[in-house]
Protein backbone atom coordinates (compact mmCIF):
# COMPACT_ATOMS: atom_id res chain seq x y z
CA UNK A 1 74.28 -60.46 -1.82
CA UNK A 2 73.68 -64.19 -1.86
CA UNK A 3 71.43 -65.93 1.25
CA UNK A 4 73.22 -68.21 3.68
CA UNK A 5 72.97 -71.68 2.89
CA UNK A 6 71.49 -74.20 6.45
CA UNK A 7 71.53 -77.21 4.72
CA UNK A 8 73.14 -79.02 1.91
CA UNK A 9 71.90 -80.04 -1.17
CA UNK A 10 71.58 -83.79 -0.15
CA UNK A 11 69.48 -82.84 3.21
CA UNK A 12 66.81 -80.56 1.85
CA UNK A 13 66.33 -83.92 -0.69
CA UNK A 14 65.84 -85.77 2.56
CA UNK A 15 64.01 -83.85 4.21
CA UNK A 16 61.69 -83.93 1.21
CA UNK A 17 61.81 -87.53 0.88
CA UNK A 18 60.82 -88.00 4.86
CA UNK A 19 57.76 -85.63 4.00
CA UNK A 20 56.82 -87.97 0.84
CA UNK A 21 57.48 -90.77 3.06
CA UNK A 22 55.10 -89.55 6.14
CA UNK A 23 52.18 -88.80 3.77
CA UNK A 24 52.37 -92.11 2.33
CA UNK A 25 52.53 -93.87 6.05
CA UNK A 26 49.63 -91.80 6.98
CA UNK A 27 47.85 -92.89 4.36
CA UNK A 28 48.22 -96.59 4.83
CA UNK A 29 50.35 -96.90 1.48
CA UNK A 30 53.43 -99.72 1.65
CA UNK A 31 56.07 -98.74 -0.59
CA UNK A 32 55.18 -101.83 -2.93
CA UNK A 33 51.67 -100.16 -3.26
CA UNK A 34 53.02 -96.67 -4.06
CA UNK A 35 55.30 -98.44 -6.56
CA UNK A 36 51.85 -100.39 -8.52
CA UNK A 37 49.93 -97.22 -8.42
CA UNK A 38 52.51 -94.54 -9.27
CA UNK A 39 54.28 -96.82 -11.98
CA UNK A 40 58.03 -95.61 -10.35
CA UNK A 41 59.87 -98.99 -9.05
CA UNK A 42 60.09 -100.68 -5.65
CA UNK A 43 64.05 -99.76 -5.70
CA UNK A 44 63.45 -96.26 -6.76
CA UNK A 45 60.77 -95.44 -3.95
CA UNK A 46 62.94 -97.38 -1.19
CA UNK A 47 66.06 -95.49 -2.32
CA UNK A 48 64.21 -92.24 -2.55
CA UNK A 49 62.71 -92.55 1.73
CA UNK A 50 66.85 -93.46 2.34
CA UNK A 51 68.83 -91.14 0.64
CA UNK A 52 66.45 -88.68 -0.99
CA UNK A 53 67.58 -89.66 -4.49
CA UNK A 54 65.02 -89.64 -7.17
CA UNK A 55 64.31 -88.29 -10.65
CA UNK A 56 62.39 -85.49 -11.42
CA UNK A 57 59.56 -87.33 -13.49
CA UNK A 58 59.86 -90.43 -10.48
CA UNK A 59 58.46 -87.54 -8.17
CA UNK A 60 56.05 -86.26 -9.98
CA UNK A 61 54.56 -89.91 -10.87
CA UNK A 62 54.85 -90.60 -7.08
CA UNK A 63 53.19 -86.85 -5.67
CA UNK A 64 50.50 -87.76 -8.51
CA UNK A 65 49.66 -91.24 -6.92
CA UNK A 66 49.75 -89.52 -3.22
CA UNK A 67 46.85 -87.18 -4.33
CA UNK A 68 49.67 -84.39 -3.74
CA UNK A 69 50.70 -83.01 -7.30
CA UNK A 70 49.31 -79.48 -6.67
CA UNK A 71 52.32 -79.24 -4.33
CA UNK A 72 54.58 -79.59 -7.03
CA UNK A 73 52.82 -77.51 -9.16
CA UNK A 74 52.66 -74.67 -7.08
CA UNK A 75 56.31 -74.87 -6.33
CA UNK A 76 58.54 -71.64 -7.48
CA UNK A 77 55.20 -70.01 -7.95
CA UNK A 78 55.62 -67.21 -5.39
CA UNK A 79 59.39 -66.53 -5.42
CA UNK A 80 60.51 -62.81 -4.73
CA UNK A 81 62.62 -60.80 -6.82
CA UNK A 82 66.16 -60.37 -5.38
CA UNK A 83 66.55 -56.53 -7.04
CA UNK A 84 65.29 -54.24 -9.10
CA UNK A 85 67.40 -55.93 -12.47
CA UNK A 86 64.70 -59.40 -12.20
CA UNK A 87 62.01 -57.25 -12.41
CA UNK A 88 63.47 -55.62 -15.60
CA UNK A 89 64.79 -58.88 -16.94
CA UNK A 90 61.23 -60.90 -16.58
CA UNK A 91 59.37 -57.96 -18.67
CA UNK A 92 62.31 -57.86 -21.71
C-alpha cells in the first residue's frame, strides 16, 4: 500500500529552497556572496529561492558553503522498511 502524497513534486523543492534560502538570510549571506563562495552561479541560486530548481551537485556546492552539508549527508539515512520483502532484498 503506497502513502498519500500532500504535496507535489515541485513544492517539497520549494519548500526546500525557502529553507536554503532562510539559512542563508540568517546568516547575512546575499545571493551574489553564496554564488563566490559556493562556486554555483548568480542565476542558478536566484532561480533555485524562486522556483526550487537546481541540480543535484549545485546543492551540494551551495549546503557545503552554508556550513550545512551534514544535512545532506544524513539524508535517506534512517528510512523504514515498508515490509518484510526490503528487509530480505537489502541482505541478498
Amino acid at each position: 500500500m503506497s502513502a498519500l502524497v500532500w504535496e507535489t513534486a515541485e513544492e517539497l523543492n520549494q519548500k526546500l529552497a525557502d529553507r536554503v534560502r532562510n539559512i542563508r538570510r540568517r546568516r547575512s549571506i546575499s545571493q551574489q556572496k553564496l554564488a563566490d563562495i559556493s562556486g554555483v552561479s548568480y542565476g542558478s541560486i536566484k532561480r533555485f529561492e524562486q522556483t526550487g530548481q537546481i541540480s543535484l551537485l549545485s546543492l551540494t556546492r551551495i549546503a557545503m558553503a552554508l556550513d550545512i552539508a551534514g544535512e545532506l549527508r544524513n539524508l535517506f539515512t534512517a528510512v523504514p522498511y515498508q515490509d518484510i520483502q526490503e528487509v530480505i532484498n537489502e541482505n541478498k
